[in-house]
Protein backbone atom coordinates (compact mmCIF):
# COMPACT_ATOMS: atom_id res chain seq x y z
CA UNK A 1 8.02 8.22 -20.65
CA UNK A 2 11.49 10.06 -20.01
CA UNK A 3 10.08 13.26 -20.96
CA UNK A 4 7.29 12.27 -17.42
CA UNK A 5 10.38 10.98 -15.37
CA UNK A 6 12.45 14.21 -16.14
CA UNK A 7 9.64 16.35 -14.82
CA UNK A 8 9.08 13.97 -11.96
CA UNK A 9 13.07 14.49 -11.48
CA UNK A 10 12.99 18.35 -11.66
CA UNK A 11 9.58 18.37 -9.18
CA UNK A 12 10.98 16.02 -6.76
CA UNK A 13 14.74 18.31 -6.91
CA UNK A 14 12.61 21.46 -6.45
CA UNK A 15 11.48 20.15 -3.32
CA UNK A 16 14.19 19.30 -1.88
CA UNK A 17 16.28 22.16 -2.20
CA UNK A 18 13.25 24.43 0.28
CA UNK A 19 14.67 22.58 3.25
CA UNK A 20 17.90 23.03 4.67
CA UNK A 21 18.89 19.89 6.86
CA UNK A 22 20.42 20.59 10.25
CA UNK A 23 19.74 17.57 12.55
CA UNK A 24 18.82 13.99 11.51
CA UNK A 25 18.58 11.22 14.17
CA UNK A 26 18.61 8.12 12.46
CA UNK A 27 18.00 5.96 15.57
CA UNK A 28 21.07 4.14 15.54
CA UNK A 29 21.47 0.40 15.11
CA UNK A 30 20.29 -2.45 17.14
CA UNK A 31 20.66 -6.45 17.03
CA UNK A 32 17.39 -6.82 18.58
CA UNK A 33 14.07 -5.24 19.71
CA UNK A 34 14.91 -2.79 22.89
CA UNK A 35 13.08 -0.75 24.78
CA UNK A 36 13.80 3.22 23.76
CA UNK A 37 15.09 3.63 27.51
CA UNK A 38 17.19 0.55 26.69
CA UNK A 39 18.49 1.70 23.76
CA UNK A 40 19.31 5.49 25.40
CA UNK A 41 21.25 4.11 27.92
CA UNK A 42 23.69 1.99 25.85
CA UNK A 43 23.81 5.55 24.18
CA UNK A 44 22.81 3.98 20.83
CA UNK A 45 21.27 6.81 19.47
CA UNK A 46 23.25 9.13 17.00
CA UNK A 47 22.59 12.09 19.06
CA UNK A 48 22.29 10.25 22.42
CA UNK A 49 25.00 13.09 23.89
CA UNK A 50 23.23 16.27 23.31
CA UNK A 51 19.47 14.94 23.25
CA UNK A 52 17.71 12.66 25.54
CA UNK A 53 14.92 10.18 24.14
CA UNK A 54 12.42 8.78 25.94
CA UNK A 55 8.59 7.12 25.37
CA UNK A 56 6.82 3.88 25.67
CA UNK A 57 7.55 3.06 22.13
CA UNK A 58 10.00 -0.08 21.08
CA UNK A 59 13.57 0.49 18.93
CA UNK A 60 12.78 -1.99 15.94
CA UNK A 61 15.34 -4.38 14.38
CA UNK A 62 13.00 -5.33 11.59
CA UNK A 63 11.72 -2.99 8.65
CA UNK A 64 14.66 -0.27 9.35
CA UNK A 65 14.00 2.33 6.81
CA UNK A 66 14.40 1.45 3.20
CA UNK A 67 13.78 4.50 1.77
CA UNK A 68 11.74 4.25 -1.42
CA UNK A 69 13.17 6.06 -4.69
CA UNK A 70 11.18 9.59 -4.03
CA UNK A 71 12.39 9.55 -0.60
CA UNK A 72 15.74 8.62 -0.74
CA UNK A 73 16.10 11.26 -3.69
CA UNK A 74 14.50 13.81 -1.36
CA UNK A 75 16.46 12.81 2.05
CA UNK A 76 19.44 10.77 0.86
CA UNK A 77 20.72 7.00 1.60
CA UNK A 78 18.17 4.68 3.80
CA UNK A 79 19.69 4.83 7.50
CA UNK A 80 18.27 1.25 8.04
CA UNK A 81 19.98 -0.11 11.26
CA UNK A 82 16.61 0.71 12.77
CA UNK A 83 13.62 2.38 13.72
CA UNK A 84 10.87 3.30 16.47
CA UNK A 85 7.93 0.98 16.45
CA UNK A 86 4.58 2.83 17.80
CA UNK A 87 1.90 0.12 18.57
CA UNK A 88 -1.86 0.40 18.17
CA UNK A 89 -2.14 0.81 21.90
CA UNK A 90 -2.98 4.79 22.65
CA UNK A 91 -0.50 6.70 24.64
CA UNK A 92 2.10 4.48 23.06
CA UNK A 93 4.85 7.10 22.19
CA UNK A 94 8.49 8.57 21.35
CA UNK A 95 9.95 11.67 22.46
CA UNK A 96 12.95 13.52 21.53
CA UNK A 97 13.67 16.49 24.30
CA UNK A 98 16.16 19.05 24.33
CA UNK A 99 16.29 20.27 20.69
CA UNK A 100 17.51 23.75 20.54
CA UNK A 101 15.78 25.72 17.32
CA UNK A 102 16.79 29.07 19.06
CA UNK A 103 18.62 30.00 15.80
CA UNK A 104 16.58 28.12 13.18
CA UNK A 105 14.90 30.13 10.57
CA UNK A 106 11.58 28.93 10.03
CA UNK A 107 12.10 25.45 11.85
CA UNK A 108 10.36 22.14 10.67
CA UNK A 109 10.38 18.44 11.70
CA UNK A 110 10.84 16.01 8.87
CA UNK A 111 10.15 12.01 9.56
CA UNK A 112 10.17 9.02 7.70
CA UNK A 113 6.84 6.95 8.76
CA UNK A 114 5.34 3.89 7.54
CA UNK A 115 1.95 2.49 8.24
CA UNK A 116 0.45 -1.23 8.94
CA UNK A 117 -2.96 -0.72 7.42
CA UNK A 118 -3.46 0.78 4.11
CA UNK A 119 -6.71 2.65 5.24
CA UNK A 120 -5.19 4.81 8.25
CA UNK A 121 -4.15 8.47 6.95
CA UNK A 122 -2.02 8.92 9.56
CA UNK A 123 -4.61 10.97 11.72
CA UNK A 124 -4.08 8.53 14.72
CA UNK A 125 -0.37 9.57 14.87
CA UNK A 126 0.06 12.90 17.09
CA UNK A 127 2.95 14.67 16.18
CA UNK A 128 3.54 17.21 19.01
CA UNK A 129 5.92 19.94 20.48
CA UNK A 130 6.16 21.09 23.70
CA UNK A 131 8.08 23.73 25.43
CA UNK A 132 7.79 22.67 28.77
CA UNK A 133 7.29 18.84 28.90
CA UNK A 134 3.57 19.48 29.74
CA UNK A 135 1.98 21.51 27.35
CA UNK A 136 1.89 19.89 24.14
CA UNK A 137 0.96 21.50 20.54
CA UNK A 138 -0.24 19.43 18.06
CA UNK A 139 1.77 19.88 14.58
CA UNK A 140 0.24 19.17 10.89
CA UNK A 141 1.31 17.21 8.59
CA UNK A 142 0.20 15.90 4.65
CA UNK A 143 -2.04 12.64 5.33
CA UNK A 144 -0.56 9.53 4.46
CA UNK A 145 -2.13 7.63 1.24
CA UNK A 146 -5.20 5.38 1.77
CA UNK A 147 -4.17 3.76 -1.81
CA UNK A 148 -3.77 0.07 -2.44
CA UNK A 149 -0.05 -0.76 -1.72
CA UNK A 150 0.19 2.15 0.47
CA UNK A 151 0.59 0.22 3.70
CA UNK A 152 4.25 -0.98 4.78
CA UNK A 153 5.87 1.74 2.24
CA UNK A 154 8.69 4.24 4.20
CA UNK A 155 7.13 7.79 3.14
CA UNK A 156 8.39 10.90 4.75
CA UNK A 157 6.27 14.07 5.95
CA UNK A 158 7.34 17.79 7.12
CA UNK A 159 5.47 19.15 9.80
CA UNK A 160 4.02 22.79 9.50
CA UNK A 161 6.21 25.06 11.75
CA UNK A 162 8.05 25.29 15.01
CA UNK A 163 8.59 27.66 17.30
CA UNK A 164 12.26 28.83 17.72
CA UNK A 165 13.38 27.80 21.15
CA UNK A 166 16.35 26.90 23.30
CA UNK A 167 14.68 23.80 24.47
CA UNK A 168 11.60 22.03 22.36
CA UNK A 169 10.70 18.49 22.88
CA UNK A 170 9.01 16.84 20.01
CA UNK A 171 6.41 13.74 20.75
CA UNK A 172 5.39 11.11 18.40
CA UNK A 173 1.89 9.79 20.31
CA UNK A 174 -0.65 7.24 19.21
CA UNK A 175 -4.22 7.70 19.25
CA UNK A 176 -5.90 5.15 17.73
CA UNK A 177 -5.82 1.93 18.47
CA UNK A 178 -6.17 0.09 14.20
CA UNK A 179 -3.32 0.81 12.90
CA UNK A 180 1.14 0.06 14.16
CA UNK A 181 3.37 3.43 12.59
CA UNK A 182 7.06 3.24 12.47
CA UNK A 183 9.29 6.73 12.79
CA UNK A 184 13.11 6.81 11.15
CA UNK A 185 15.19 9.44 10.13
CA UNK A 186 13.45 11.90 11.95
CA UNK A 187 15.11 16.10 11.44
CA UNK A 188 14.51 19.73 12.12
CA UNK A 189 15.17 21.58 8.91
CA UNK A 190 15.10 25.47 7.92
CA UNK A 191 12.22 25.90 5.74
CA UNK A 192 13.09 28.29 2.90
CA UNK A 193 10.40 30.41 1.00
């Protein structure tokens, strides 16, 4: 048994040294539910002065990210305070706009998500970039368990890659309509080879 957890430990510290963490928004704290607009303006988000956040999402109060043990070995301490609620109504969504990966090498988005129904895999949950505000670009990410006891567990995913840019936008967008997602902790990292 500590020979298996050593070789988890080594697997799970070889992962975590490929990405190179330059921006985390951890979505701040709040006392209550709040609208994301809301929570902007009462600049409540950690990088409310250099980033503007919008989407027809909800700031959360309840479930702020606990990260579980692989997770918080992977991305650090949970931020908890709070966390965006998506709903199982489509269009509901969260965007962060004005991210500048102009001199990221081989950019990535990392986010914590958790899931209300252990059968979605996470394929309702559009996790775009856009250049423009209008154009968006669909980005791919590992689906999320369909095991027993996989619903209402913080996991987190990294995106495939973005584009280096001055000024990206990055949309969290529901689809479906079965299952609620929550988004913490989401960061652009450097992906190393």
């Amino acid at each position: 048994m500590k020979k298996l957890v050593l070789i988890v430990m080594l697997a799970v510290g070889s992962l975590s040294a490929t990405y190179a963490q330059v921006f985390e928004e951890s979505m701040g704290t709040v006392t209550k539910n709040v609208s994301i607009a809301g929570h902007y303006a009462a600049k409540g988000f950690k990088n409310c002065e250099f980033l503007k956040f919008s989407g027809s999402a909800e700031v959360q109060l309840q479930g702020a990210s606990p990260r579980n043990s692989i997770y918080a070995t992977l991305f650090g301490e949970a931020s908890r305070g709070a966390n965006i609620r998506i709903a199982d109504v489509p269009g509901t969504d969260f965007v962060i706009s004005g991210i500048n990966t102009k001199d990221i090498q081989s950019p990535v988005l990392g986010f914590g998500i958790l899931k209300g129904v252990v059968k979605s895999n996470g394929s309702d949950l559009a996790v775009e970039y856009s250049l423009d505000g209008k154009k968006w670009n669909r980005l791919k990410f590992d689906p999320l368990s369909v095991e027993e006891g996989s619903a209402l567990v913080w996991t987190y995913r990294v995106t495939s890659e973005l584009p280096q840019a001055k000024e990206l936008a990055i949309r969290f967008r529901q689809t479906g309509g079965g299952c609620v997602f929550r988004i913490d902790d989401v960061g652009i990292s450097s992906k190393k080879d």
